[in-house]
PDB file of N, CA and C in Angstrom:
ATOM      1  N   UNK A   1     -45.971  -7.547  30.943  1.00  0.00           N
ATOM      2  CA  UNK A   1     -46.034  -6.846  29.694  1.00  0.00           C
ATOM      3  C   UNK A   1     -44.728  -6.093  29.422  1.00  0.00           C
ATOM      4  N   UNK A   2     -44.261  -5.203  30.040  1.00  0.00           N
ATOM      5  CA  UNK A   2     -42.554  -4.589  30.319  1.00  0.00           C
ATOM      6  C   UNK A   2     -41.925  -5.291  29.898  1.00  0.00           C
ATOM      7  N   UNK A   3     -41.692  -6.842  30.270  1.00  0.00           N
ATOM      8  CA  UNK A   3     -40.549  -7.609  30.333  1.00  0.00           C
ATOM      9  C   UNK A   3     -40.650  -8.131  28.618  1.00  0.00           C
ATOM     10  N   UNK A   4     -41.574  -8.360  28.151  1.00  0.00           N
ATOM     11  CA  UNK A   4     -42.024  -8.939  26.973  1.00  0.00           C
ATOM     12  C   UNK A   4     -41.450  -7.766  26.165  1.00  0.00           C
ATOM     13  N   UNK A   5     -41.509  -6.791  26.094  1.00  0.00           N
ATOM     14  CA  UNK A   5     -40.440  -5.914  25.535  1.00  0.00           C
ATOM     15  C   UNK A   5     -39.309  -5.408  25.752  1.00  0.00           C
ATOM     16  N   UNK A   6     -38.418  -5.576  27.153  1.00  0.00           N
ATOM     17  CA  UNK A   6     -37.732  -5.059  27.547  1.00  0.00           C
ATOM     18  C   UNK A   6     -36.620  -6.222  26.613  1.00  0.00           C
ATOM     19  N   UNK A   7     -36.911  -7.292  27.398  1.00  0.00           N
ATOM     20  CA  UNK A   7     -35.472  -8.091  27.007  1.00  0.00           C
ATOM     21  C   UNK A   7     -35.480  -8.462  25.493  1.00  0.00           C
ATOM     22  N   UNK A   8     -36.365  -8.456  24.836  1.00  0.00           N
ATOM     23  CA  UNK A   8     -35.852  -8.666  23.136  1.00  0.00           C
ATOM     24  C   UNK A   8     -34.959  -6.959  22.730  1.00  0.00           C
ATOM     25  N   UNK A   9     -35.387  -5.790  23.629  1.00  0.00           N
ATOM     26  CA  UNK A   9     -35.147  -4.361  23.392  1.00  0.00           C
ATOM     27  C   UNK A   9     -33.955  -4.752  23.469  1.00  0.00           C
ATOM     28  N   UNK A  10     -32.948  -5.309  25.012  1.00  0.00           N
ATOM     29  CA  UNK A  10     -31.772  -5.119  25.440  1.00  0.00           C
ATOM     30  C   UNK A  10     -31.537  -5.692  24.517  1.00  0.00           C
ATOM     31  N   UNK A  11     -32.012  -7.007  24.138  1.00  0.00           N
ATOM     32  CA  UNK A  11     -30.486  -7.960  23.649  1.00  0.00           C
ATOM     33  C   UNK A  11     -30.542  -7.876  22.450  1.00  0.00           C
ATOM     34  N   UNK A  12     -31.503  -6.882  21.799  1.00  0.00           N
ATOM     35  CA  UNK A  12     -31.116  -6.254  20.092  1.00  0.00           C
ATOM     36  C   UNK A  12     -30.015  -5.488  20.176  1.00  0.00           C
ATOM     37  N   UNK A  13     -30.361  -4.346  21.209  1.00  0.00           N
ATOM     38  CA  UNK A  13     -29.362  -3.147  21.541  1.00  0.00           C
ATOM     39  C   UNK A  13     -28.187  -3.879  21.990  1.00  0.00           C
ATOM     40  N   UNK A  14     -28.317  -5.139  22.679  1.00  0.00           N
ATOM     41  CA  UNK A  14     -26.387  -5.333  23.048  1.00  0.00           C
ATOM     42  C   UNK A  14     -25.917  -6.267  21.660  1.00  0.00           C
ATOM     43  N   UNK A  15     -26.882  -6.917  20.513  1.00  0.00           N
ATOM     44  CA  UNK A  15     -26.372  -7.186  19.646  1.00  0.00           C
ATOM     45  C   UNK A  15     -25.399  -6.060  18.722  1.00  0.00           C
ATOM     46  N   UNK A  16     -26.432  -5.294  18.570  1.00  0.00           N
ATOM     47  CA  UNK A  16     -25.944  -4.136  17.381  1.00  0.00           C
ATOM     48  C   UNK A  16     -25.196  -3.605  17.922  1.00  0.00           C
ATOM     49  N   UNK A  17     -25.079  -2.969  19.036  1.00  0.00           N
ATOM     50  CA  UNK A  17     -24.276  -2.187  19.863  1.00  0.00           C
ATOM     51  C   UNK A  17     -22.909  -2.949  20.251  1.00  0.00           C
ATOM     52  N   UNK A  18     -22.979  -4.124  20.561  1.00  0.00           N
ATOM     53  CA  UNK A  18     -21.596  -4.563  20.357  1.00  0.00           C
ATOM     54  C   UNK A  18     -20.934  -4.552  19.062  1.00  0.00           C
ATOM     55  N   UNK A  19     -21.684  -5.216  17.938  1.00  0.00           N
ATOM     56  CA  UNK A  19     -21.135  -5.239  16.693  1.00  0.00           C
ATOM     57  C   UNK A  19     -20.429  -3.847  16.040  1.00  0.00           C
ATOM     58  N   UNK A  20     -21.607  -2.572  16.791  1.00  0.00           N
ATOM     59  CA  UNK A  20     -20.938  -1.383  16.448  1.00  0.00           C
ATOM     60  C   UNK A  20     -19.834  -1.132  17.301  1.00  0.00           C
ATOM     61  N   UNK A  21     -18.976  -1.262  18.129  1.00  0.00           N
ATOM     62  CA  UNK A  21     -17.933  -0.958  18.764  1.00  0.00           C
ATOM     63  C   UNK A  21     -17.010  -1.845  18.547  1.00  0.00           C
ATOM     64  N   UNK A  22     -17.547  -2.992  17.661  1.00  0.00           N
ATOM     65  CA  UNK A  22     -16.262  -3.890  17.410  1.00  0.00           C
ATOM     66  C   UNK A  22     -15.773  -2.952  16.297  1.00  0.00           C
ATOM     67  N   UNK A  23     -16.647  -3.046  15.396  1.00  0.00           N
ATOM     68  CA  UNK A  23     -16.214  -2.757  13.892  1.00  0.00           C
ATOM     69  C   UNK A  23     -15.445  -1.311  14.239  1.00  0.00           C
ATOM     70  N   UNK A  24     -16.252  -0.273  14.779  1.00  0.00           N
ATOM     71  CA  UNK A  24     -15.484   0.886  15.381  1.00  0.00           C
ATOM     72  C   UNK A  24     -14.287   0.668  15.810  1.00  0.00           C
ATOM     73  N   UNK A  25     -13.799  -0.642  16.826  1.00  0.00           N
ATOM     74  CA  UNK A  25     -12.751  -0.355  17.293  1.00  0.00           C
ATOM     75  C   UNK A  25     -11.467  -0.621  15.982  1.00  0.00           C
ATOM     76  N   UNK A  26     -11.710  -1.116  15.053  1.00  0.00           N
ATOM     77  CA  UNK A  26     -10.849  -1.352  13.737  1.00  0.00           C
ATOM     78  C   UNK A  26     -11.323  -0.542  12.823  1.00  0.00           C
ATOM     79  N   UNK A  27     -11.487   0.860  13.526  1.00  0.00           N
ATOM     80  CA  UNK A  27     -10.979   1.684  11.944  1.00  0.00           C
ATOM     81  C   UNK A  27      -9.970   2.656  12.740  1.00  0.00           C
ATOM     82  N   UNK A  28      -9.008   3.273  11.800  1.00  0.00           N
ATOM     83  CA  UNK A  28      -8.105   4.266  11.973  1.00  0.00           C
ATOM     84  C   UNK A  28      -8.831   5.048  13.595  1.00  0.00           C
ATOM     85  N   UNK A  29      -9.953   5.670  13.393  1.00  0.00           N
ATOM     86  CA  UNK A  29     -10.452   6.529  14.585  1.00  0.00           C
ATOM     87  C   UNK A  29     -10.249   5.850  16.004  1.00  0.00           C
ATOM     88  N   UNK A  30     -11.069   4.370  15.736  1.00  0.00           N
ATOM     89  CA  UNK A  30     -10.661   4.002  16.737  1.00  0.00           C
ATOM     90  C   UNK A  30      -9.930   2.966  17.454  1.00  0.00           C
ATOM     91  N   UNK A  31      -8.757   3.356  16.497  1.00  0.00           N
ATOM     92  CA  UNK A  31      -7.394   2.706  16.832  1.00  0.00           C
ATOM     93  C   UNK A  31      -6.988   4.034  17.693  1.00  0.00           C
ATOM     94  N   UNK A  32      -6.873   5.144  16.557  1.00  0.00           N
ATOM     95  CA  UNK A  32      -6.265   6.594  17.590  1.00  0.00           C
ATOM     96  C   UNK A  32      -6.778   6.823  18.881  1.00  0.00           C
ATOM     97  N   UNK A  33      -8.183   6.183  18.875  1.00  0.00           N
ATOM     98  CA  UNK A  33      -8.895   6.429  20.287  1.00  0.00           C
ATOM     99  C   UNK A  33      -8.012   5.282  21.393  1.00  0.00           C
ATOM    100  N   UNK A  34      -8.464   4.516  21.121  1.00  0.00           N
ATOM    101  CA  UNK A  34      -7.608   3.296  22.199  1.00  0.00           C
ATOM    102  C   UNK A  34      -6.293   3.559  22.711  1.00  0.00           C
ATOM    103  N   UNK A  35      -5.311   4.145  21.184  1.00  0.00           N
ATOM    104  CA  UNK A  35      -4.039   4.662  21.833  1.00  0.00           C
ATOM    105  C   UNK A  35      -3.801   5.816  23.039  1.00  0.00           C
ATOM    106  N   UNK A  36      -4.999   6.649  22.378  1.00  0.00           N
ATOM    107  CA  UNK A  36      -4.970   7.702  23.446  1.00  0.00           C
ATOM    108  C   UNK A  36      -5.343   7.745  24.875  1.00  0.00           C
ATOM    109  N   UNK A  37      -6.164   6.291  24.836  1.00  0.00           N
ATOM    110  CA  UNK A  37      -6.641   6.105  26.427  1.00  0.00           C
ATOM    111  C   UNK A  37      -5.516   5.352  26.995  1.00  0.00           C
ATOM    112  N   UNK A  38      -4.784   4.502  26.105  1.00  0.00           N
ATOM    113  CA  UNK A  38      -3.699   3.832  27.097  1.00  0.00           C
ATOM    114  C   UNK A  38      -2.418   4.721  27.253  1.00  0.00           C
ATOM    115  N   UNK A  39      -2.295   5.774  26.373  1.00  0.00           N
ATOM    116  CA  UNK A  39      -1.235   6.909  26.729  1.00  0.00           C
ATOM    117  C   UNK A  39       0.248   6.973  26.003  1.00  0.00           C
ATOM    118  N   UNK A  40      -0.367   6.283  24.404  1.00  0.00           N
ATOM    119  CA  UNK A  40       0.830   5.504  23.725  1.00  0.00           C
ATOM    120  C   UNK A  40       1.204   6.789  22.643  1.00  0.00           C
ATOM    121  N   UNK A  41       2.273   6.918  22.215  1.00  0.00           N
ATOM    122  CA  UNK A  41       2.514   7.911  21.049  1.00  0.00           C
ATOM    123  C   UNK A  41       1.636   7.700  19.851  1.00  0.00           C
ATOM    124  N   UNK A  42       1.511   8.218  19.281  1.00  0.00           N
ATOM    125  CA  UNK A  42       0.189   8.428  18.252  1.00  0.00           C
ATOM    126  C   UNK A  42       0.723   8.375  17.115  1.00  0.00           C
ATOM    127  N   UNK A  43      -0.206   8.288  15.685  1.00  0.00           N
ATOM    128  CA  UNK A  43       1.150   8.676  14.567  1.00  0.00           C
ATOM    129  C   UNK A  43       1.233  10.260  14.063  1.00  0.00           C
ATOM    130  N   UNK A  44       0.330  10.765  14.962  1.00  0.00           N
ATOM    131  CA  UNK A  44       0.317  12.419  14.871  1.00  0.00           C
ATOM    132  C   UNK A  44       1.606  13.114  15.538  1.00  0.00           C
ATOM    133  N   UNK A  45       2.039  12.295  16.414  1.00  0.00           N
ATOM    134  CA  UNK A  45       2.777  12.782  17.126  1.00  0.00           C
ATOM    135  C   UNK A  45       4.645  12.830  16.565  1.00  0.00           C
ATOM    136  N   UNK A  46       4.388  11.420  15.236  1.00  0.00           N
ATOM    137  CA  UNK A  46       5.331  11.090  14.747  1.00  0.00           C
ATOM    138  C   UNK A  46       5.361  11.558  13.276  1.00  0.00           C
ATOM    139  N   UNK A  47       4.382  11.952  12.532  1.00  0.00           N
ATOM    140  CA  UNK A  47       4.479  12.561  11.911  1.00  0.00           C
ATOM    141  C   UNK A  47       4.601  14.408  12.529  1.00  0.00           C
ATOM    142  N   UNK A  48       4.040  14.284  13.558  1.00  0.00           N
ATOM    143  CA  UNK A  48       5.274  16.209  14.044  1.00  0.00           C
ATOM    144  C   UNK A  48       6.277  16.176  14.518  1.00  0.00           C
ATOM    145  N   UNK A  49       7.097  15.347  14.311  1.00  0.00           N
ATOM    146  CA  UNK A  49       8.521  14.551  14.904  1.00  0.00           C
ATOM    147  C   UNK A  49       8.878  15.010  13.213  1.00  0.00           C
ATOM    148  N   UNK A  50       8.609  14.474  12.440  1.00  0.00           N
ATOM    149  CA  UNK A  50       9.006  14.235  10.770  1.00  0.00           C
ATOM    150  C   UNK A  50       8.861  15.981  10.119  1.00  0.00           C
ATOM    151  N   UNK A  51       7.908  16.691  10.518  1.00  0.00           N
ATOM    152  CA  UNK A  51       7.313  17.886  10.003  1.00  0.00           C
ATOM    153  C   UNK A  51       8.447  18.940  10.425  1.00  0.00           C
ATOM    154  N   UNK A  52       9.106  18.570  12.153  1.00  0.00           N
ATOM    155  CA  UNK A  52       9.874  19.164  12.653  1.00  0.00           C
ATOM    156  C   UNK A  52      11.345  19.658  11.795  1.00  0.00           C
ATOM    157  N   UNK A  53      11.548  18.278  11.585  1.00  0.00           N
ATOM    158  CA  UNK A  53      13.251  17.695  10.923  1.00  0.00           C
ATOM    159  C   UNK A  53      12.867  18.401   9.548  1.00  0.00           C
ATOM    160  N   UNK A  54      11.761  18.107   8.797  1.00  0.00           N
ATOM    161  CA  UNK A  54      11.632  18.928   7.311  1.00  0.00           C
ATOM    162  C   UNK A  54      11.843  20.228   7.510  1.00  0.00           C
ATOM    163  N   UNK A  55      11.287  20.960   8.412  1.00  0.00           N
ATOM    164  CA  UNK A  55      11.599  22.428   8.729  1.00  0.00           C
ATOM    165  C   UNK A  55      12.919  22.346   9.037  1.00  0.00           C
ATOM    166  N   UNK A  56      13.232  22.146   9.728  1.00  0.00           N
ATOM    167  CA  UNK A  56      15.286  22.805  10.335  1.00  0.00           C
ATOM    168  C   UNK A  56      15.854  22.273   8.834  1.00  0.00           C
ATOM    169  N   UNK A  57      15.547  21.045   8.252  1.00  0.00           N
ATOM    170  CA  UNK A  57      16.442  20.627   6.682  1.00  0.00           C
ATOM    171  C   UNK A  57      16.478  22.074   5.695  1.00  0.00           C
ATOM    172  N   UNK A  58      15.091  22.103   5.710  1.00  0.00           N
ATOM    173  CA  UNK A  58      14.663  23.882   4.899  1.00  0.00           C
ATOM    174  C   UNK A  58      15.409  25.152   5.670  1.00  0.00           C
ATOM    175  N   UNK A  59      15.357  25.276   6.511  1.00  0.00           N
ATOM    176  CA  UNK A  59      16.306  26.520   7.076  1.00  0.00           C
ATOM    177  C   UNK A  59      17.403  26.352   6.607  1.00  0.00           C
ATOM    178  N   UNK A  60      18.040  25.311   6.928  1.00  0.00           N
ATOM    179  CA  UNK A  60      19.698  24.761   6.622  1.00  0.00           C
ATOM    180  C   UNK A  60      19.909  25.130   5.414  1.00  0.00           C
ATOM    181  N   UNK A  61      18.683  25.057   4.217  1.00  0.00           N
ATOM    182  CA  UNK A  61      18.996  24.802   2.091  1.00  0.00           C
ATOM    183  C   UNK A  61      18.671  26.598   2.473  1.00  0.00           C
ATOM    184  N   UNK A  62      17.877  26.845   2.945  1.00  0.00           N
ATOM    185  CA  UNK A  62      17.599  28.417   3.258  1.00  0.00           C
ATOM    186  C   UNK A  62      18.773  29.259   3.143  1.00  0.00           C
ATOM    187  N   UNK A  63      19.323  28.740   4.610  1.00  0.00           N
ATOM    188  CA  UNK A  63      20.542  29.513   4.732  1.00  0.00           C
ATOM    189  C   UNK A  63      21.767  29.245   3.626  1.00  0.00           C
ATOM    190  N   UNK A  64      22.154  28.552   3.086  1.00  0.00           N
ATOM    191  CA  UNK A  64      22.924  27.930   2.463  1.00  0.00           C
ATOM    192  C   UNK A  64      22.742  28.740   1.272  1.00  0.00           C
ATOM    193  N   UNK A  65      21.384  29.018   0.955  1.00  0.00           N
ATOM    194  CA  UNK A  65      21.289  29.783  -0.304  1.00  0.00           C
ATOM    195  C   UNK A  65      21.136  31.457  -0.295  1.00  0.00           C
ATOM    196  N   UNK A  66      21.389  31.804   1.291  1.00  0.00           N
ATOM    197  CA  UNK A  66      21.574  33.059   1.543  1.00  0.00           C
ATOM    198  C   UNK A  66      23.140  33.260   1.333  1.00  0.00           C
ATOM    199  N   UNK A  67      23.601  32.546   1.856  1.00  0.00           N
ATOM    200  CA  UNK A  67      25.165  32.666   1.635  1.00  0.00           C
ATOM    201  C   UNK A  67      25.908  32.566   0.553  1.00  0.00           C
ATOM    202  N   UNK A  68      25.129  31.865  -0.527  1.00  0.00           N
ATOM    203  CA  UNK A  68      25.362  31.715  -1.955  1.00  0.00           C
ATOM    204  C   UNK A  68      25.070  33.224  -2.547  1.00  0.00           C
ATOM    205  N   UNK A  69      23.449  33.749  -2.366  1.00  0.00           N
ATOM    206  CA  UNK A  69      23.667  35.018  -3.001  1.00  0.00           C
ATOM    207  C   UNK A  69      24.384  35.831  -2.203  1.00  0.00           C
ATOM    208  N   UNK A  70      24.447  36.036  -1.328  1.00  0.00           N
ATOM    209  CA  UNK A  70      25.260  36.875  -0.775  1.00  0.00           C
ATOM    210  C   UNK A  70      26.875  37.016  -1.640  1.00  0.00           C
ATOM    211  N   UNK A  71      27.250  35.445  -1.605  1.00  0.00           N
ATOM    212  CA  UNK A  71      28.909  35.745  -2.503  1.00  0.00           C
ATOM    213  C   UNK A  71      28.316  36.539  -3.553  1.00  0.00           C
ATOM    214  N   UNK A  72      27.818  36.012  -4.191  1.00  0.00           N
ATOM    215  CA  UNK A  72      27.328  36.313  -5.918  1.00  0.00           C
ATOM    216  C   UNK A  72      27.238  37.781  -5.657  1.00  0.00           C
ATOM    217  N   UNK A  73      26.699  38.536  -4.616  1.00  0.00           N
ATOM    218  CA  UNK A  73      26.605  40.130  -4.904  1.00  0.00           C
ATOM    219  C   UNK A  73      28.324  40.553  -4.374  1.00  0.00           C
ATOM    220  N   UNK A  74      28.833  39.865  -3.369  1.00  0.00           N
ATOM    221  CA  UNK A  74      30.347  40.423  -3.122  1.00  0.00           C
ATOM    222  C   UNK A  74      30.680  40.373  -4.561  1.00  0.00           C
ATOM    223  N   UNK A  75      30.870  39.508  -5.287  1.00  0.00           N
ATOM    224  CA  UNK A  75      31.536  38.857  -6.974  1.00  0.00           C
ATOM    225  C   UNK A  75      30.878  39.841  -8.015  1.00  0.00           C
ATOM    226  N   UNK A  76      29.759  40.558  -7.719  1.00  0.00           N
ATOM    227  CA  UNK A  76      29.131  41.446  -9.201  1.00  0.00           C
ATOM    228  C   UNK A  76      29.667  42.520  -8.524  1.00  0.00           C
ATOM    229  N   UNK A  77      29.623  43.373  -7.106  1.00  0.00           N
ATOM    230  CA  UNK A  77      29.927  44.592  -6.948  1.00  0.00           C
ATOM    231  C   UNK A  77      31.599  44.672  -7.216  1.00  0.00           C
ATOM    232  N   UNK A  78      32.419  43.474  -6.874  1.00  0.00           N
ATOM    233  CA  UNK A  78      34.199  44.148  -7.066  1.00  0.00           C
ATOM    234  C   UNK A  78      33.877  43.973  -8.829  1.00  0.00           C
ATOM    235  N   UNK A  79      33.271  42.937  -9.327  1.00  0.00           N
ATOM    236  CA  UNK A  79      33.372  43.121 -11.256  1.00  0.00           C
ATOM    237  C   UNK A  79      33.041  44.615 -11.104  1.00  0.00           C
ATOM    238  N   UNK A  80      32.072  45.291 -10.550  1.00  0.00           N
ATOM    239  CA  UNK A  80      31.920  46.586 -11.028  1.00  0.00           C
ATOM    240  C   UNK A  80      32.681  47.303 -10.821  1.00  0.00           C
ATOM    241  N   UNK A  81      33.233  47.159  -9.364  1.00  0.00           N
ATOM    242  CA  UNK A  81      34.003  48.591  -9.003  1.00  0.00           C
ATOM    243  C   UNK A  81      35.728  48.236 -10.217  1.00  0.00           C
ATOM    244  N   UNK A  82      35.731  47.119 -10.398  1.00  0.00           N
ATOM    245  CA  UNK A  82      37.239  46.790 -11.417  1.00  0.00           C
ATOM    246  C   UNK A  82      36.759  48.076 -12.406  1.00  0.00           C
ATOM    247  N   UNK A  83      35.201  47.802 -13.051  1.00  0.00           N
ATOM    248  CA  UNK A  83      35.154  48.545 -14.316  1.00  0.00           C
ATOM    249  C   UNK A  83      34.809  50.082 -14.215  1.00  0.00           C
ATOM    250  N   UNK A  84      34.915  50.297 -13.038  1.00  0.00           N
ATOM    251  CA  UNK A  84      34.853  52.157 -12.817  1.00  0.00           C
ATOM    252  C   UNK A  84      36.418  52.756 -12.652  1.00  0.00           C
ATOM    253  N   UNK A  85      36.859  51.482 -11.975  1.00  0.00           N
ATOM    254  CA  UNK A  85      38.129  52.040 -11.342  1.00  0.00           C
ATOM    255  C   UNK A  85      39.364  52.646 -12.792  1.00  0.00           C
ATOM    256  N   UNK A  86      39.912  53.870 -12.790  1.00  0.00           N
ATOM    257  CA  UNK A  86      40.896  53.665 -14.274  1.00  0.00           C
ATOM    258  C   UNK A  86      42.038  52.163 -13.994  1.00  0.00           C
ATOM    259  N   UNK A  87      42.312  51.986 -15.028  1.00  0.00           N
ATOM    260  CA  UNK A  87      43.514  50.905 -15.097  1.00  0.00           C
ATOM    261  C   UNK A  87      44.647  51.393 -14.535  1.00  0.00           C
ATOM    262  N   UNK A  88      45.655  50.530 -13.352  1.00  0.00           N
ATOM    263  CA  UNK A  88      46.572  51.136 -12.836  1.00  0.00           C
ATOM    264  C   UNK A  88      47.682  51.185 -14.044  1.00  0.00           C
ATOM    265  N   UNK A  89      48.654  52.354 -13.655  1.00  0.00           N
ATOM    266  CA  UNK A  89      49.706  52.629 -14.719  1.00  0.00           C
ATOM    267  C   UNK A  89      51.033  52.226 -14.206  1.00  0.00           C
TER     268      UNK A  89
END
């Protein structure tokens, strides 16, 4: 009586159950999964490779535009001090 249910049980469960780990293994998740068990770079890892380089590019336009205002206030404070100073004679 057991057996009369057991083995149509298994070999539903290893039907579906394979079919579900195929289809699983071709989506995005578990592609990332597989990579991670064989120990391969990820594209997480390469997009924080990319995230990295965007940050230091931004510091660089950062700084670049600190040094820009910076002239611009040397260039308005001598215009001012010209127009306090009297005209030399």
């Amino acid at each position: 009586m057991l057996e009369d249910v057991l083995i149509p049980l298994v070999a539903i469960l290893t039907i579906f159950g394979g079919g579900t780990l195929v289809l699983f293994s071709i989506t995005p998740v578990g592609k990332a999964l597989a990579a991670r068990i064989l120990g391969k770079k990820g594209v997480a890892i390469g997009v924080e490779d990319e995230t990295v380089e965007e940050v230091k590019e931004l510091r660089r336009e950062v700084d670049e535009m600190g040094e820009r205002v910076d002239f611009l206030e040397r260039m308005v404070a001598k215009q001012r001090e010209a127009e306090r100073l009297p005209p030399v004679r």
